[in-house]
Protein backbone atom coordinates (compact mmCIF):
# COMPACT_ATOMS: atom_id res chain seq x y z
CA UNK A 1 0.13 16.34 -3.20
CA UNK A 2 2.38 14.93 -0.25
CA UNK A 3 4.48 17.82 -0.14
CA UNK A 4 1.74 20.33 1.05
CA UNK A 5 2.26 19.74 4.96
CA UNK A 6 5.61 17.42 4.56
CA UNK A 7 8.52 17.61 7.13
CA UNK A 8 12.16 16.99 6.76
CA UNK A 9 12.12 13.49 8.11
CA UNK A 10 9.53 12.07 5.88
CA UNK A 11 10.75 9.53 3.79
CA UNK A 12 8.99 9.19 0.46
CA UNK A 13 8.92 5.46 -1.23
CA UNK A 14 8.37 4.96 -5.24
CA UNK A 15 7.05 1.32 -5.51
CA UNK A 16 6.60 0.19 -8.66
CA UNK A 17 3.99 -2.97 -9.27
CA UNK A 18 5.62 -6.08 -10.24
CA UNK A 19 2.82 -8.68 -10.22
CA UNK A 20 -0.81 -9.50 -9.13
CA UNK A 21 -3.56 -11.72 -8.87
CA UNK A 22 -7.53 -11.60 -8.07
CA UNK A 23 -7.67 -14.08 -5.52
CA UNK A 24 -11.42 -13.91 -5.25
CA UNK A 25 -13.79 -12.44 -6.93
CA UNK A 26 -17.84 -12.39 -6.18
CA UNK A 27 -16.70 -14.19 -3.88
CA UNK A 28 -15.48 -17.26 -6.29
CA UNK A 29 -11.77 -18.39 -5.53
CA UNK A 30 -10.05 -17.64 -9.13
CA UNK A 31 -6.31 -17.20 -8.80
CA UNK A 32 -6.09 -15.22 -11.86
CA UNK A 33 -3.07 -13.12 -12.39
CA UNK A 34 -3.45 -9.81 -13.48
CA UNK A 35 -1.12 -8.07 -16.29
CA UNK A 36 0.39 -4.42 -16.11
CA UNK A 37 -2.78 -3.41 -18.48
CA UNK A 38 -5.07 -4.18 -15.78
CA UNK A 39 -7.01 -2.04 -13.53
CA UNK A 40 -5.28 -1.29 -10.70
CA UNK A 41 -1.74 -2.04 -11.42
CA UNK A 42 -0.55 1.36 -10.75
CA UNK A 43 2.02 2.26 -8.81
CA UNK A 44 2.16 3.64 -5.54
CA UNK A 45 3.87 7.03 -3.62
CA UNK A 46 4.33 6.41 -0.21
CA UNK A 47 5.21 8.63 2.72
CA UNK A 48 6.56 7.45 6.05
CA UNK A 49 8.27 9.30 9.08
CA UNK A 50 10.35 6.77 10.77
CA UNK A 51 10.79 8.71 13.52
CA UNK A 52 7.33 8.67 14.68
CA UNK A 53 6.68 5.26 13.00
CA UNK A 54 3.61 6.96 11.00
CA UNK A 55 2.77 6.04 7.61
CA UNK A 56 2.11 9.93 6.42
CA UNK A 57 0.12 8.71 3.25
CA UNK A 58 -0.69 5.95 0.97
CA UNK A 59 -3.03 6.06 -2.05
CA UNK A 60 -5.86 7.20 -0.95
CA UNK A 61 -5.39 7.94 2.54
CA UNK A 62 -4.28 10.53 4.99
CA UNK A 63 -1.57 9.62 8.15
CA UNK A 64 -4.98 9.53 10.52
CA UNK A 65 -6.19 6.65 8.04
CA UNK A 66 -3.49 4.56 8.06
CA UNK A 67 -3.53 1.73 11.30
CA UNK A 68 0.33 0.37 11.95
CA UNK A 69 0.27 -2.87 13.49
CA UNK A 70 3.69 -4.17 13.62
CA UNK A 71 6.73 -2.19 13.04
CA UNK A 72 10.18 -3.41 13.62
CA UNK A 73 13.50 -3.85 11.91
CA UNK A 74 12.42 -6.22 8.95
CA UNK A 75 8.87 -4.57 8.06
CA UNK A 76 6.22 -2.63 8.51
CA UNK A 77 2.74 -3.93 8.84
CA UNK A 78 -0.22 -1.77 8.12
CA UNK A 79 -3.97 -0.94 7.19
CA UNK A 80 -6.12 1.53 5.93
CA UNK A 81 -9.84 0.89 6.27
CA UNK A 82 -12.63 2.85 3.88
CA UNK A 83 -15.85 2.40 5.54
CA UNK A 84 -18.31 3.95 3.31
CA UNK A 85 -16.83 2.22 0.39
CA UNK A 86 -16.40 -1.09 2.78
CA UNK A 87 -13.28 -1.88 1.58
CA UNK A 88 -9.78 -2.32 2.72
CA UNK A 89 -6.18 -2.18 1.85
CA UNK A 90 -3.50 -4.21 4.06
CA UNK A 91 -0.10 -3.71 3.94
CA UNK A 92 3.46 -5.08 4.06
CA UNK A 93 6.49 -3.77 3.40
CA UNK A 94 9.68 -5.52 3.93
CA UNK A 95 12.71 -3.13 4.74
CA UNK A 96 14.96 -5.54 3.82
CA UNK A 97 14.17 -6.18 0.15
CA UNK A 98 12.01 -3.02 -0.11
CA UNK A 99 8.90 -5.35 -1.66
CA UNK A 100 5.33 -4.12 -0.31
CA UNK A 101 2.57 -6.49 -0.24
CA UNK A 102 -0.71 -4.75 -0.99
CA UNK A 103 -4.16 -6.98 -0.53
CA UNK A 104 -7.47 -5.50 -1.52
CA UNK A 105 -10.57 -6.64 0.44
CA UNK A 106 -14.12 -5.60 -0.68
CA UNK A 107 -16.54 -6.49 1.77
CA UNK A 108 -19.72 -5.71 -0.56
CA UNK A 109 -18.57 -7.73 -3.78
CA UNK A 110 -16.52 -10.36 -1.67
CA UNK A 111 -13.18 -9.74 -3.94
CA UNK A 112 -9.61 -10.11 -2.88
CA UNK A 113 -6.78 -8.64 -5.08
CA UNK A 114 -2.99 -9.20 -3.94
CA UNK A 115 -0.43 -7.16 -5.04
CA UNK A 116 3.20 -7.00 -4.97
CA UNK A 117 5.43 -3.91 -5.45
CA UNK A 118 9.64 -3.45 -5.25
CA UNK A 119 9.98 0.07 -3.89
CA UNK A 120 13.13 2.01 -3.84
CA UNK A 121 13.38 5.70 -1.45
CA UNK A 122 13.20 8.60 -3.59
CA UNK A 123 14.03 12.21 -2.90
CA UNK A 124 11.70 15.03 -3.34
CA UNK A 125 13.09 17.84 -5.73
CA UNK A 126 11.90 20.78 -4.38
C-alpha cells in the first residue's frame, strides 16, 4: 500500500500498541483500559517525509488528510479529520522516545479512546 507513489526520503514508522483506555464512551466518563484483544489495538504503519514535514499516510488516510500542527525537534503534532464518519484521530509522536499518542474522537456516539504506541523506523525491502 504505501509504496505505490513512495519517494526516497520517506521515512516509514512501525508502532506497535502498548496500552489504551476508553476515556468516554456514550458520552459517560469510564477510564477503562483496553487489553491487546480489544478492538482497535492494532498497530499502526506510518509514513513521513521530513523534508517536507508531511505526514505521507496514517491508517486510514492519505498525505492531503493529514493536518500538522506543530512540528519541531521533540515531536510532531497532528490530525486527521473524517467528516462523513464525524470522527477524528489526533496525534503525537515524540521523536525523542519514538512513543505516538493516538486519541479517537467520535462526535456522533460522544466516545474518546487514547492510545499509546512505541514506534521504531523501519526500512522498506523492496
Amino acid at each position: 500500500m504505501l509504496a505505490v507513489g513512495a519517494r526516497a526520503q520517506d521515512t516509514y514508522l512501525n508502532c506497535i500498541w502498548e496500552s489504551g483506555r476508553i476515556v468516554k464512551e456514550n458520552g459517560i466518563i469510564l477510564e477503562k483500559v483496553l487489553k491487546k484483544s480489544d478492538l482497535g489495538t492494532n498497530n499502526q504503519l506510518i509514513a513521513i517525509d521530513f523534508n517536507r514535514k508531511k505526514i505521507i499516510s496514517s491508517p486510514g488516510s492519505s498525505e492531503s488528510d493529514n493536518k500538522v500542527h506543530n512540528w519541531d525537534d521533540k515531536s510532531i503534532n497532528w490530525h486527521l479529520e473524517k467528516k462523513k464518519e464525524k470522527v477524528s484521530y489526533i496525534y503525537r509522536l515524540d521523536r525523542i522516545s519514538g512513543r505516538l499518542e493516538q486519541i479517537y474522537l467520535d462526535e456522533i456516539h460522544k466516545d474518546q479512546i487514547k492510545h499509546s504506541y512505541i514506534c521504531d523506523k523501519i526500512q522498506k525491502k523492496f
